[in-house]
PDB file of N, CA and C in Angstrom:
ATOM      1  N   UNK A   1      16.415 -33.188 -18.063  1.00  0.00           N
ATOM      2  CA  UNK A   1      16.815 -31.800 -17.863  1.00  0.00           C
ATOM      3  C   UNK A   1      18.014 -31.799 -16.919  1.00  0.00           C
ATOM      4  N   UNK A   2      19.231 -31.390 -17.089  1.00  0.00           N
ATOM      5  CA  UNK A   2      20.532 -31.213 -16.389  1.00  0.00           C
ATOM      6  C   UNK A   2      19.967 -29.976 -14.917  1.00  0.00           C
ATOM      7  N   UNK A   3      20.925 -30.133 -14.161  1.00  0.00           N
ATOM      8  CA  UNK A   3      20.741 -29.557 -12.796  1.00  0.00           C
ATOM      9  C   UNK A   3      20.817 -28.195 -13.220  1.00  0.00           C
ATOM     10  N   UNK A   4      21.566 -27.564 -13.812  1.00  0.00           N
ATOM     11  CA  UNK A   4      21.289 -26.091 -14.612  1.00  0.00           C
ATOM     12  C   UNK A   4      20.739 -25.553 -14.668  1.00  0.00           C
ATOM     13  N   UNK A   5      19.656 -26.221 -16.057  1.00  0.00           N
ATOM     14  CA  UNK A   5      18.755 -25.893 -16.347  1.00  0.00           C
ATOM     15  C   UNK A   5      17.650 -25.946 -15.622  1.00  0.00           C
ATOM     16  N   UNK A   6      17.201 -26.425 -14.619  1.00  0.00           N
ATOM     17  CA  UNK A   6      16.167 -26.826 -13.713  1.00  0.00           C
ATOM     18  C   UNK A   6      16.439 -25.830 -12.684  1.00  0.00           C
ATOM     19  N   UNK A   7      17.669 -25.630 -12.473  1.00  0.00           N
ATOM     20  CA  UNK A   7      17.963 -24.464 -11.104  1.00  0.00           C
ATOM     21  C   UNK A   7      17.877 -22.879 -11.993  1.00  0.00           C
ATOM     22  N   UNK A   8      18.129 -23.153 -13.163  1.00  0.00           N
ATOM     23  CA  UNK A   8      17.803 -21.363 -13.828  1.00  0.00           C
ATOM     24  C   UNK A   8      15.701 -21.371 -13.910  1.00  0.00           C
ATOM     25  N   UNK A   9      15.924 -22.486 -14.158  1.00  0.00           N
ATOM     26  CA  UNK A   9      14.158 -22.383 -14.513  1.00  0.00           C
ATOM     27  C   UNK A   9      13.468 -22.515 -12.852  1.00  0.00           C
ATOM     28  N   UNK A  10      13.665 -22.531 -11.908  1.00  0.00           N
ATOM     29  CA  UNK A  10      13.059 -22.334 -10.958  1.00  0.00           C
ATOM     30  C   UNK A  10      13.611 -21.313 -10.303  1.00  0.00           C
ATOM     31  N   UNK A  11      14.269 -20.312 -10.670  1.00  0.00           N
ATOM     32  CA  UNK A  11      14.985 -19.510  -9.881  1.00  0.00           C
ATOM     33  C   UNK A  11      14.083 -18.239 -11.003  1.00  0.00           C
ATOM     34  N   UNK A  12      13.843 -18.615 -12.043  1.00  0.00           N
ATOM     35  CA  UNK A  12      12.992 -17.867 -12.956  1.00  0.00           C
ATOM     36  C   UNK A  12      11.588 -17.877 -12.473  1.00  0.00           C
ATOM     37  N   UNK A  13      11.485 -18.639 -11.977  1.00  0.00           N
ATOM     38  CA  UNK A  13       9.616 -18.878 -11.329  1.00  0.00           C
ATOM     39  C   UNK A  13       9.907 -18.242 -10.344  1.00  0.00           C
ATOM     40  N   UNK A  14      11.016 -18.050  -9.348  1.00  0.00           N
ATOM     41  CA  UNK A  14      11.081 -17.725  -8.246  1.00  0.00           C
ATOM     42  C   UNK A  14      10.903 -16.334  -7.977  1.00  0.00           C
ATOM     43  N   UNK A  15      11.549 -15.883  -8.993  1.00  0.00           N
ATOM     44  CA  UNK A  15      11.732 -14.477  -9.240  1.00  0.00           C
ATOM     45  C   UNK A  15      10.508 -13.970 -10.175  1.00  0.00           C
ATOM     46  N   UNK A  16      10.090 -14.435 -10.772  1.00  0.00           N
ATOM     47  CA  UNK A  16       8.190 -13.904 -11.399  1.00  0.00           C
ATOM     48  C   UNK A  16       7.782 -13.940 -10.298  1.00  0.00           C
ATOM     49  N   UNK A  17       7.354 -15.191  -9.377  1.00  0.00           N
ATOM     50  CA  UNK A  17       6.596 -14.964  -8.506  1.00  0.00           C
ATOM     51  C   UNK A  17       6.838 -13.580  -7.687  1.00  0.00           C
ATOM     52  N   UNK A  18       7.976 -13.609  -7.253  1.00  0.00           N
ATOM     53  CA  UNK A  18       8.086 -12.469  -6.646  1.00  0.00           C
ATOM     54  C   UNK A  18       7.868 -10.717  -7.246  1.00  0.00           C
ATOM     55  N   UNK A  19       7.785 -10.785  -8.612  1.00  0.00           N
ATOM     56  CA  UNK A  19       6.881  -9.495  -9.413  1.00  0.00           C
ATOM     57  C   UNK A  19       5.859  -9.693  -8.603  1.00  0.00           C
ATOM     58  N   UNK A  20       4.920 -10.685  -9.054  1.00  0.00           N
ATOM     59  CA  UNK A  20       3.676 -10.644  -9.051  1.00  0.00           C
ATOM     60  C   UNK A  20       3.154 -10.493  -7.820  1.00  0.00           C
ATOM     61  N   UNK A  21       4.150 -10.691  -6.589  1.00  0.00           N
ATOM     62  CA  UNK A  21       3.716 -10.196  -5.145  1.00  0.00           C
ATOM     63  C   UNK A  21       3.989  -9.221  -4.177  1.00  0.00           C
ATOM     64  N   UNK A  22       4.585  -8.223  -5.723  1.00  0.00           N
ATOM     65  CA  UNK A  22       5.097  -6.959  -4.852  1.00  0.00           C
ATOM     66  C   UNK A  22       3.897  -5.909  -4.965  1.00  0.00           C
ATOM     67  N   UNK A  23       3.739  -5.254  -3.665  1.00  0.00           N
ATOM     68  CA  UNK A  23       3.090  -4.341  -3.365  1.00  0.00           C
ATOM     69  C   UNK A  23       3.676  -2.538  -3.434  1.00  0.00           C
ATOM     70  N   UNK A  24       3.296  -1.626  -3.467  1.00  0.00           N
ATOM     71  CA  UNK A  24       3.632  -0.353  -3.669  1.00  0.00           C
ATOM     72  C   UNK A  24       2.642   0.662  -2.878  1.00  0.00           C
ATOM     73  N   UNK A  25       3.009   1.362  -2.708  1.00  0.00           N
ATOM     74  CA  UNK A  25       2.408   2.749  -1.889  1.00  0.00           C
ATOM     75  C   UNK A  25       2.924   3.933  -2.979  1.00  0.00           C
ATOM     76  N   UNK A  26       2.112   4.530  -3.551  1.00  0.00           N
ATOM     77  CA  UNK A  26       2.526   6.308  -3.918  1.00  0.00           C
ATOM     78  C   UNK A  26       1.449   7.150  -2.980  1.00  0.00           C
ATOM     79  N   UNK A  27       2.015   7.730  -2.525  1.00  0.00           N
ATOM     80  CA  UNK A  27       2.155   8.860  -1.530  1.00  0.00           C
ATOM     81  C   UNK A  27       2.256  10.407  -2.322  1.00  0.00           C
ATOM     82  N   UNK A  28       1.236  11.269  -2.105  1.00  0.00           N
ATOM     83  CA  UNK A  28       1.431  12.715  -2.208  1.00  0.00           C
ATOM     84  C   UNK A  28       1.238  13.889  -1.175  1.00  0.00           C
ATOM     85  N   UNK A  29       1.853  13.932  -0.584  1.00  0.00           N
ATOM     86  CA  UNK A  29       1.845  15.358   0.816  1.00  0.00           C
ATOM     87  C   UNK A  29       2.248  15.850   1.309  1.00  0.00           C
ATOM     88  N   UNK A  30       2.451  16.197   2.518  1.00  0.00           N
ATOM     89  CA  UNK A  30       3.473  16.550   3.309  1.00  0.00           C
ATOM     90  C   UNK A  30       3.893  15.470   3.961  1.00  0.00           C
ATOM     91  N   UNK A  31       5.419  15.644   5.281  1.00  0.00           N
ATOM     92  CA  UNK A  31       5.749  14.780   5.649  1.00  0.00           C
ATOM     93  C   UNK A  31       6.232  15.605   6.916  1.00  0.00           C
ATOM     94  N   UNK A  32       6.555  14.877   8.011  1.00  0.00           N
ATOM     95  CA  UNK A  32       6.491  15.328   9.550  1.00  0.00           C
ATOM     96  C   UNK A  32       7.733  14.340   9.923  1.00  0.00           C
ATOM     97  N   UNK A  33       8.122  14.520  11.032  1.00  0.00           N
ATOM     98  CA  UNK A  33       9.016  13.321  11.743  1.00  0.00           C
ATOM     99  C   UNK A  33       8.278  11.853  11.980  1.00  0.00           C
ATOM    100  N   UNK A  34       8.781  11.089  11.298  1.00  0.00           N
ATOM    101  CA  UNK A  34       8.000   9.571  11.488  1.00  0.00           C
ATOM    102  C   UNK A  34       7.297   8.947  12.778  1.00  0.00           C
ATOM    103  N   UNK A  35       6.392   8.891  12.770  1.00  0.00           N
ATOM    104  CA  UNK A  35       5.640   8.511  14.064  1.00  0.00           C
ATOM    105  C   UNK A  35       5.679   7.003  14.120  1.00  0.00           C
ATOM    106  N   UNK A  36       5.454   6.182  14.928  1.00  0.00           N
ATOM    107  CA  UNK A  36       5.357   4.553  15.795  1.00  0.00           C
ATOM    108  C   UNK A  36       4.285   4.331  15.573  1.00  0.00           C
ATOM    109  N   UNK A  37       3.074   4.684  15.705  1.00  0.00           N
ATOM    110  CA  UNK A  37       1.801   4.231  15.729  1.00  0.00           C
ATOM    111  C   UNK A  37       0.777   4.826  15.014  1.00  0.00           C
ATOM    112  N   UNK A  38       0.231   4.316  13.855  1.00  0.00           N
ATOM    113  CA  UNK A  38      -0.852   4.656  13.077  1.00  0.00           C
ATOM    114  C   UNK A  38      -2.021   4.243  13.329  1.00  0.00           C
ATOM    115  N   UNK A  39      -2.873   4.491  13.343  1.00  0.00           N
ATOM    116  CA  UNK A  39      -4.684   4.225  13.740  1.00  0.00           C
ATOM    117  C   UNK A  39      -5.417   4.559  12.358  1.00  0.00           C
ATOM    118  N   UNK A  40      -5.982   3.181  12.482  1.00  0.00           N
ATOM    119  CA  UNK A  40      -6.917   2.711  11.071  1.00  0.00           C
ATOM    120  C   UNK A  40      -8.602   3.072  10.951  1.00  0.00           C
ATOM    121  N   UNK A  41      -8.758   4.318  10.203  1.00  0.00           N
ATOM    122  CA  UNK A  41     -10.731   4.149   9.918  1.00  0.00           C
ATOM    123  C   UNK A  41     -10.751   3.841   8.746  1.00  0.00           C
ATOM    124  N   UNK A  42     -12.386   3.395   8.997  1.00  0.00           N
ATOM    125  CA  UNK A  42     -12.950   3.289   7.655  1.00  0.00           C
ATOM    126  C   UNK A  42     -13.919   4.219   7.318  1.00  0.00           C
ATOM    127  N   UNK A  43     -14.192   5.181   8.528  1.00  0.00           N
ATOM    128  CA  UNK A  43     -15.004   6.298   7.858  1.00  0.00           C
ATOM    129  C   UNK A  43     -14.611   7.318   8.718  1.00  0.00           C
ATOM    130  N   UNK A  44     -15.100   9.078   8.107  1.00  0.00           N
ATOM    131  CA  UNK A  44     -14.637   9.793   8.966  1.00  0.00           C
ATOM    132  C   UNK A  44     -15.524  10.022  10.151  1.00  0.00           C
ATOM    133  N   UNK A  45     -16.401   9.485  10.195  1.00  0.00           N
ATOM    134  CA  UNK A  45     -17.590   9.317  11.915  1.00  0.00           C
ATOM    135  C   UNK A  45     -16.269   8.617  12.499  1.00  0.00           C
ATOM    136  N   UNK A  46     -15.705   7.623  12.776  1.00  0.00           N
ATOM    137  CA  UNK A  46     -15.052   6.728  13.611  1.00  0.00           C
ATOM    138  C   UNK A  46     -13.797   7.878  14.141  1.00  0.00           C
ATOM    139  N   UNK A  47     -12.993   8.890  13.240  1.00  0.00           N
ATOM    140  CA  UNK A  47     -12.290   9.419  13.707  1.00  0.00           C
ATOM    141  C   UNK A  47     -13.118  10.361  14.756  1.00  0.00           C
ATOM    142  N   UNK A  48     -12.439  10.719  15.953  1.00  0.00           N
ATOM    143  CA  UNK A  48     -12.760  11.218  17.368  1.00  0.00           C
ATOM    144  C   UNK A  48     -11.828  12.725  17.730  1.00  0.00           C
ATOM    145  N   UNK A  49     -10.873  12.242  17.124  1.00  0.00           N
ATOM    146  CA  UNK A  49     -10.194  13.813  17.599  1.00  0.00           C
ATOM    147  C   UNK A  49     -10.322  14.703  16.492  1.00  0.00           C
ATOM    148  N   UNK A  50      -9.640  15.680  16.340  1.00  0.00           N
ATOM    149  CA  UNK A  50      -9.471  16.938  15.451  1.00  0.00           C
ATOM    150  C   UNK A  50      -8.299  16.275  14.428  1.00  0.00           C
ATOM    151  N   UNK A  51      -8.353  16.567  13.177  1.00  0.00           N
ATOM    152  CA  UNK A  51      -7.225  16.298  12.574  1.00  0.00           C
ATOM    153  C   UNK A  51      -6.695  17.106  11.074  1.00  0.00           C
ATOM    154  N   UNK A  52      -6.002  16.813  10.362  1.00  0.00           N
ATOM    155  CA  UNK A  52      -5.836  17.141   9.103  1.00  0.00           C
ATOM    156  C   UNK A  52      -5.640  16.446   8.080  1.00  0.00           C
ATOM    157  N   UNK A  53      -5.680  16.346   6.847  1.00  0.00           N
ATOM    158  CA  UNK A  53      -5.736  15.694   5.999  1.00  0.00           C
ATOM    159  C   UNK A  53      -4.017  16.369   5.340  1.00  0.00           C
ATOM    160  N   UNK A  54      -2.998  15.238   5.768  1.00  0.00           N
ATOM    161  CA  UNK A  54      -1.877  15.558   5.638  1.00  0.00           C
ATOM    162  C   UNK A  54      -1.277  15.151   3.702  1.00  0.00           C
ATOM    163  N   UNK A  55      -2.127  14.464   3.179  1.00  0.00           N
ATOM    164  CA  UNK A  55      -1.749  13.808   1.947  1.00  0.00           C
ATOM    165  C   UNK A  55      -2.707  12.395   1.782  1.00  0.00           C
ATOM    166  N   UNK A  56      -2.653  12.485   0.545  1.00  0.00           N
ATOM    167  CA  UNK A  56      -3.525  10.798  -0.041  1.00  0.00           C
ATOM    168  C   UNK A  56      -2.262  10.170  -1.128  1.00  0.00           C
ATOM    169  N   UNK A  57      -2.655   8.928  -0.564  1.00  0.00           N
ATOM    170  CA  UNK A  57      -1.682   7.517  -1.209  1.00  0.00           C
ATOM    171  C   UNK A  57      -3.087   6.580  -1.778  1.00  0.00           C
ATOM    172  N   UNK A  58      -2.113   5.703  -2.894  1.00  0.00           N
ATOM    173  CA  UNK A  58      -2.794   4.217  -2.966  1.00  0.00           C
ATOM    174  C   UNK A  58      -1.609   3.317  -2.849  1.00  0.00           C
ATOM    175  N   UNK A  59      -2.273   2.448  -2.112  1.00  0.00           N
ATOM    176  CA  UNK A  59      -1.431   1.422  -1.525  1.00  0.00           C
ATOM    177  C   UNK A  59      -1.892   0.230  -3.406  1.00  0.00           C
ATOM    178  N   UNK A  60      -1.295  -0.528  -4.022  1.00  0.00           N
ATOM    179  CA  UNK A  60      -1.560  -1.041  -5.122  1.00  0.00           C
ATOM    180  C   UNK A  60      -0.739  -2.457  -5.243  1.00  0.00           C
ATOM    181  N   UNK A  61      -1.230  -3.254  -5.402  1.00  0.00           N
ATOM    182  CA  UNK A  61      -0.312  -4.677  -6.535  1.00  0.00           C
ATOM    183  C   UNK A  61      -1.013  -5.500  -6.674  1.00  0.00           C
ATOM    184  N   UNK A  62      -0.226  -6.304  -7.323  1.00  0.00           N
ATOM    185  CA  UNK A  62      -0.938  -7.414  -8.152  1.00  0.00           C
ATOM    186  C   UNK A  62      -2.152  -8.435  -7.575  1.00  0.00           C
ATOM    187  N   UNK A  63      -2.984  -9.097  -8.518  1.00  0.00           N
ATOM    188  CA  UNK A  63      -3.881  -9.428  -7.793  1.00  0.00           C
ATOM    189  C   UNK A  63      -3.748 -10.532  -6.767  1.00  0.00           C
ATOM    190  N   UNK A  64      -2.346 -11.113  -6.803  1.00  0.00           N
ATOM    191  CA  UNK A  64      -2.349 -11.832  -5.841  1.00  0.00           C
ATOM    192  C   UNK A  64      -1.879 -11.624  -4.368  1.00  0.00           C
ATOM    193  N   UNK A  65      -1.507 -10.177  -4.491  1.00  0.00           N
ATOM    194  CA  UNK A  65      -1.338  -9.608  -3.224  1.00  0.00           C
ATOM    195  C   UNK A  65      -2.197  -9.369  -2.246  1.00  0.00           C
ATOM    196  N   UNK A  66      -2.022 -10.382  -1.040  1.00  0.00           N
ATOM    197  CA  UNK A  66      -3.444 -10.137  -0.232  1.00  0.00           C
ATOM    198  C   UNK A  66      -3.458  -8.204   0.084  1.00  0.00           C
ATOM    199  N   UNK A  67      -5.301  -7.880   0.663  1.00  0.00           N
ATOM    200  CA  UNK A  67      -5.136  -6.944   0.797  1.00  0.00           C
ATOM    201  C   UNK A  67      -4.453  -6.487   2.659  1.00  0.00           C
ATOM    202  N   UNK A  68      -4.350  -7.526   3.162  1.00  0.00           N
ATOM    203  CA  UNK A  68      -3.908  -7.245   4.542  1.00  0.00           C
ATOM    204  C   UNK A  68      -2.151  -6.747   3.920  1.00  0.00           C
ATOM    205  N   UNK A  69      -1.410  -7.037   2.909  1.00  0.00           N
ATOM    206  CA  UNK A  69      -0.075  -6.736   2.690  1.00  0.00           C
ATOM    207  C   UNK A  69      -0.117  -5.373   2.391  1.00  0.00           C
ATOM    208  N   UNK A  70      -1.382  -4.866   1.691  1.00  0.00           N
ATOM    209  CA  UNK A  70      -1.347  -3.746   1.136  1.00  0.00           C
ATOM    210  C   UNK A  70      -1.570  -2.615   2.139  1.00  0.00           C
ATOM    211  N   UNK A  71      -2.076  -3.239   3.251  1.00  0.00           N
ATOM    212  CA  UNK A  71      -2.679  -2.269   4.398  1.00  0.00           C
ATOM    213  C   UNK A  71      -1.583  -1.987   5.278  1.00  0.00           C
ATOM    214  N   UNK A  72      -0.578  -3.122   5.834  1.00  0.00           N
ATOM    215  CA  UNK A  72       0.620  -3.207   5.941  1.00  0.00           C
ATOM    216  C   UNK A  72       1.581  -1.963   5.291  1.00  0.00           C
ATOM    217  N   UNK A  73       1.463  -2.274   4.057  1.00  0.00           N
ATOM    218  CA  UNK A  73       2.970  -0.932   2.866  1.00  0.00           C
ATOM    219  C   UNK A  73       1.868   0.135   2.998  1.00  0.00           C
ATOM    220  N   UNK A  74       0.839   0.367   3.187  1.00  0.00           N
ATOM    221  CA  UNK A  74       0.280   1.684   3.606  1.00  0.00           C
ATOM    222  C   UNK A  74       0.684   1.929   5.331  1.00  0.00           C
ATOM    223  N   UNK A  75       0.188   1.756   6.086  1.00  0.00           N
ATOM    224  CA  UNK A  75       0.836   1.938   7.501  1.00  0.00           C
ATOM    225  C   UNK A  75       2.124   2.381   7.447  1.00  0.00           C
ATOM    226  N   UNK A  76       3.134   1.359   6.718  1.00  0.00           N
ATOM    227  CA  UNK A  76       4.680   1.900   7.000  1.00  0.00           C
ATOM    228  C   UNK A  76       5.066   3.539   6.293  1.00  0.00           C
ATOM    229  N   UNK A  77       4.327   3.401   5.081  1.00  0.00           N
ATOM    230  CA  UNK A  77       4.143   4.610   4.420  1.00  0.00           C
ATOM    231  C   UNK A  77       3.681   5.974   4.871  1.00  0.00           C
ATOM    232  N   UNK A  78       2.256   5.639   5.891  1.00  0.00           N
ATOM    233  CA  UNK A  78       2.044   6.654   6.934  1.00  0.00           C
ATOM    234  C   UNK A  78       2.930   6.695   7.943  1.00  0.00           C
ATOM    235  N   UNK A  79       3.515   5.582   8.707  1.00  0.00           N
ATOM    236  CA  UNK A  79       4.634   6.022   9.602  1.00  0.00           C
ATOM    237  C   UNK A  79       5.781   6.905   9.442  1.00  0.00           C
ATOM    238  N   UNK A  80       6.281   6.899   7.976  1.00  0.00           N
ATOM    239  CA  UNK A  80       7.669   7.189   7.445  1.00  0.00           C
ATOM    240  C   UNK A  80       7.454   9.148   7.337  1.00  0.00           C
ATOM    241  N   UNK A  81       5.537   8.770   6.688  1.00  0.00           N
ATOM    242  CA  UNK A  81       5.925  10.376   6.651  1.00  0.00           C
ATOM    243  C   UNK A  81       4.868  11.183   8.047  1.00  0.00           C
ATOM    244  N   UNK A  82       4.984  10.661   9.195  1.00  0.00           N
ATOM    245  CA  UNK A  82       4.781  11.518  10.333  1.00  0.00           C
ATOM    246  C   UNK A  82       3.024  11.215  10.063  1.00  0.00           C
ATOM    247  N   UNK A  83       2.001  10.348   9.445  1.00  0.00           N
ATOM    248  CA  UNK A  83       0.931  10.489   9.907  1.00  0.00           C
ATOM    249  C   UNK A  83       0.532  10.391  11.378  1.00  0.00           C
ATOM    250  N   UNK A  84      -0.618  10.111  11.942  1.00  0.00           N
ATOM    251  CA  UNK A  84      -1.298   9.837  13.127  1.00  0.00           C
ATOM    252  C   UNK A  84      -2.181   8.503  12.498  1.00  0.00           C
ATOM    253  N   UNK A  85      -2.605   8.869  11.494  1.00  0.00           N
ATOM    254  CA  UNK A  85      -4.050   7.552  10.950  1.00  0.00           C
ATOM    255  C   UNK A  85      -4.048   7.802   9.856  1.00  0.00           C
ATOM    256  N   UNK A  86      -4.855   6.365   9.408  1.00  0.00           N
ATOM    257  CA  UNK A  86      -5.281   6.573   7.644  1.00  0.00           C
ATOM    258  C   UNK A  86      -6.715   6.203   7.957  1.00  0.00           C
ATOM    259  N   UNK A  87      -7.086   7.018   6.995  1.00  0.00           N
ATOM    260  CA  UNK A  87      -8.446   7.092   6.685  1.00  0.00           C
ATOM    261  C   UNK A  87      -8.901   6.376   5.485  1.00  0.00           C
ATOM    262  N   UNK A  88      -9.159   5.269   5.637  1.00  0.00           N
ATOM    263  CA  UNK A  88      -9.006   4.655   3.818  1.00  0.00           C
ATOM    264  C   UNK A  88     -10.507   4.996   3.505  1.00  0.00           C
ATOM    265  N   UNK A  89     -10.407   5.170   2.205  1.00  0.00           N
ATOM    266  CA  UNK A  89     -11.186   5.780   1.166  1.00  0.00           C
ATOM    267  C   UNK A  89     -12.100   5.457   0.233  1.00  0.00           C
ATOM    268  N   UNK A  90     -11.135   3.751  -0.356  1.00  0.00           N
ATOM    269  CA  UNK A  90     -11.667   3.145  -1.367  1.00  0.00           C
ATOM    270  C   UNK A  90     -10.994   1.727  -1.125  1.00  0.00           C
ATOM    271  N   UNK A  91     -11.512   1.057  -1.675  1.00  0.00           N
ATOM    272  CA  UNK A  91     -10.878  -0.503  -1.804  1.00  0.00           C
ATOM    273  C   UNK A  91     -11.431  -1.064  -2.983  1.00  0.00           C
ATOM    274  N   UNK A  92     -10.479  -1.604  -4.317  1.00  0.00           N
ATOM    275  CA  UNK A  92     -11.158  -2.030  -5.298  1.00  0.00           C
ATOM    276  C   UNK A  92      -9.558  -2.148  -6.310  1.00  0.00           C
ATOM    277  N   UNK A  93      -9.943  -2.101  -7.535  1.00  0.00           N
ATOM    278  CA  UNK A  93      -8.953  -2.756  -8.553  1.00  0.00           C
ATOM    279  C   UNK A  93      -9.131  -1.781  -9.848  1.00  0.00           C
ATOM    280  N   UNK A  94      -7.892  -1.819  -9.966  1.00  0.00           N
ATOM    281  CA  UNK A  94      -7.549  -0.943 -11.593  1.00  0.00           C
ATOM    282  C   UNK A  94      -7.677  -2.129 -12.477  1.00  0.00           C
ATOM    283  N   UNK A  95      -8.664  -1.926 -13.244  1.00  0.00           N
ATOM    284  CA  UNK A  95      -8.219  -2.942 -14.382  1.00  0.00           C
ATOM    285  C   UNK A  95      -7.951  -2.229 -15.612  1.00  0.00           C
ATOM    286  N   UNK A  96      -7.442  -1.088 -15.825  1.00  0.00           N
ATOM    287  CA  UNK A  96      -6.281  -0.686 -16.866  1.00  0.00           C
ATOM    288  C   UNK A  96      -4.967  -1.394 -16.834  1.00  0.00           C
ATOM    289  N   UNK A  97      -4.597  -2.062 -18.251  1.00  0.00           N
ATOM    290  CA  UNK A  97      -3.300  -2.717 -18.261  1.00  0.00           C
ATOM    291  C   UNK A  97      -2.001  -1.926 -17.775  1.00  0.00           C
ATOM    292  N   UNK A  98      -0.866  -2.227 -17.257  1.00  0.00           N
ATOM    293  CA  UNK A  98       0.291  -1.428 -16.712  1.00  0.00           C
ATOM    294  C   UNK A  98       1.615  -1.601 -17.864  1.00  0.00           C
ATOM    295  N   UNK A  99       0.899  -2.131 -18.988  1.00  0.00           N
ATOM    296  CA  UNK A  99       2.036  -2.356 -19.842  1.00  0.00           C
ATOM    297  C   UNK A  99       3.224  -2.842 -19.707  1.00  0.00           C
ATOM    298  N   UNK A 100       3.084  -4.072 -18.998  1.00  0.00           N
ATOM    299  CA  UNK A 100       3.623  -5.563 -18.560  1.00  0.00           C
ATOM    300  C   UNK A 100       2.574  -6.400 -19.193  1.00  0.00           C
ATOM    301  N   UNK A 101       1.543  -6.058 -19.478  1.00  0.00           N
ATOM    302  CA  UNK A 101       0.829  -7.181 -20.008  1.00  0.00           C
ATOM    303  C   UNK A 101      -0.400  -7.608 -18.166  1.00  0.00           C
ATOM    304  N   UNK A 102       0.159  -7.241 -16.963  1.00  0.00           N
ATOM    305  CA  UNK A 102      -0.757  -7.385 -16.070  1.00  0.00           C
ATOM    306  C   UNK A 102      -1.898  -6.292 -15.726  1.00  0.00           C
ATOM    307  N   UNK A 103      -2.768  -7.166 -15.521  1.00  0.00           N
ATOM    308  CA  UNK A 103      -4.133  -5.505 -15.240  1.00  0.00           C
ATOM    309  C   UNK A 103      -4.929  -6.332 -13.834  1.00  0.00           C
ATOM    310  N   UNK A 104      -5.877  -5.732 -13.439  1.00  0.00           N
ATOM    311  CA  UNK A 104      -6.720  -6.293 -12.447  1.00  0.00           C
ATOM    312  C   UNK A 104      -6.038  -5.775 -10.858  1.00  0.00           C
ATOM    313  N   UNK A 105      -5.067  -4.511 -10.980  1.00  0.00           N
ATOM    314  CA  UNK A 105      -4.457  -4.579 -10.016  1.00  0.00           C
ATOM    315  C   UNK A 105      -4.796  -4.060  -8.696  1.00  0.00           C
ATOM    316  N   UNK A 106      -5.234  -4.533  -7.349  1.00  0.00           N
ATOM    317  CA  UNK A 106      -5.402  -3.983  -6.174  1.00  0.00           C
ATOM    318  C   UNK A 106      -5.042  -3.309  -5.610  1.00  0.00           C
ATOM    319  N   UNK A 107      -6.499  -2.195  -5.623  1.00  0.00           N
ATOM    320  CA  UNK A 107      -5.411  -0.960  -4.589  1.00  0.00           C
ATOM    321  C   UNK A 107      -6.198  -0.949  -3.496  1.00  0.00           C
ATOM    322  N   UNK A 108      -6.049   0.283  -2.776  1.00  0.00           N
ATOM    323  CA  UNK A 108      -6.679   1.181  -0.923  1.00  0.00           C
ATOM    324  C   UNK A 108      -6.145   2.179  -1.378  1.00  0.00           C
ATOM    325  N   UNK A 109      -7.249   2.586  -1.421  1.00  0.00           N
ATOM    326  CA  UNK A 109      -6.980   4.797  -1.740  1.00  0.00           C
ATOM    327  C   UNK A 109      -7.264   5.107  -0.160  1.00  0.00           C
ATOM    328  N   UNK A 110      -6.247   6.180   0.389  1.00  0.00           N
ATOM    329  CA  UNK A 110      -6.984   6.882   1.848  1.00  0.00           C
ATOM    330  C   UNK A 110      -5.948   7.907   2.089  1.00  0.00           C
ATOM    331  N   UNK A 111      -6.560   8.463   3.132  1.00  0.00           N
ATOM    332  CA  UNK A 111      -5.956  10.130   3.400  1.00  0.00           C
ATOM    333  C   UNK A 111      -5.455   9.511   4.638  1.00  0.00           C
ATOM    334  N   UNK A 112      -4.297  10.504   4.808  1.00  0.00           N
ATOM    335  CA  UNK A 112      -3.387  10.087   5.852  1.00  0.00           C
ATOM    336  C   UNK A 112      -3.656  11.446   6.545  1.00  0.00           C
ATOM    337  N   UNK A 113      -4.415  11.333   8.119  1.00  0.00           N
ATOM    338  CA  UNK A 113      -4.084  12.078   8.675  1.00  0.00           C
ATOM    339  C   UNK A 113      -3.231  12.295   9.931  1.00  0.00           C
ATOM    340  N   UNK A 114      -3.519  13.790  10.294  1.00  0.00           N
ATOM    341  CA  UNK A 114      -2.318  14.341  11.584  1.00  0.00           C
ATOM    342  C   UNK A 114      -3.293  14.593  12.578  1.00  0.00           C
ATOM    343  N   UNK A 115      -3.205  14.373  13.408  1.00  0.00           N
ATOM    344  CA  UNK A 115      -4.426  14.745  14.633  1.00  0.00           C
ATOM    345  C   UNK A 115      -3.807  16.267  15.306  1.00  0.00           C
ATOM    346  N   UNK A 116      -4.715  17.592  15.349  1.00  0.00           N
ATOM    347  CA  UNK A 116      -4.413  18.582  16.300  1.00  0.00           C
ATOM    348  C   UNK A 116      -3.761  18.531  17.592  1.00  0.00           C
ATOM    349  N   UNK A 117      -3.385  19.225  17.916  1.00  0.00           N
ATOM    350  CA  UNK A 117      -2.459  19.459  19.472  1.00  0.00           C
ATOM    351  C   UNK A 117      -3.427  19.687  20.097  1.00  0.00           C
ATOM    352  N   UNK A 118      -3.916  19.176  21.369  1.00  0.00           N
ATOM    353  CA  UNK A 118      -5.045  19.597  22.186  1.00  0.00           C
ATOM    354  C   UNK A 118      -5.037  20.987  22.865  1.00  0.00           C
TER     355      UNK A 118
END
């Protein structure tokens, strides 16, 4: 195999791989001035202050995307649009195909909230 061909064909793996390890956030809600610091539950007992339920996202990708990446592009996602915390919801996998031919895909469903003004 000539140097070419070996550098297009691993630059082709290079670049699949990298499909297959991209992660996504869709987001539906409102949005506020971006906040610095988000705070993580897993149920709504653990939240302590007053808050609102500003919008729900799923954080989603492929199955080889760990889920700590996905929790990650959710956080930045709550930062961008002014949450306080996410409240995640669900954790589990679409296995409807995406018409790429990939299915099995990992998501985190959760509500992004705003905490009251004291």
């Amino acid at each position: 195999m000539n140097t070419f061909r070996r550098d297009a064909m691993i630059s082709l793996i290079l670049i699949s791989l990298g499909l297959f390890a991209c992660s996504h956030v869709n987001y539906i809600g409102k949005s506020y001035e971006p906040t610095s610091q988000v705070d993580i539950f897993f149920s709504k007992e653990e939240v302590k202050r007053e808050y609102q339920i500003i919008g729900y996202a799923i954080g989603a990708g492929q199955i080889f995307v760990s889920t700590n990446r996905l929790q990650k592009a959710l956080i930045e996602k709550a930062k961008s649009n002014g949450a306080d915390a996410i409240l995640i919801t669900e954790i589990g996998r679409d296995n409807e195909e995406d018409g790429r031919g990939f299915d099995a895909e990992k998501q985190i469903k959760a509500a992004f909230l705003k905490y009251q003004k004291s």
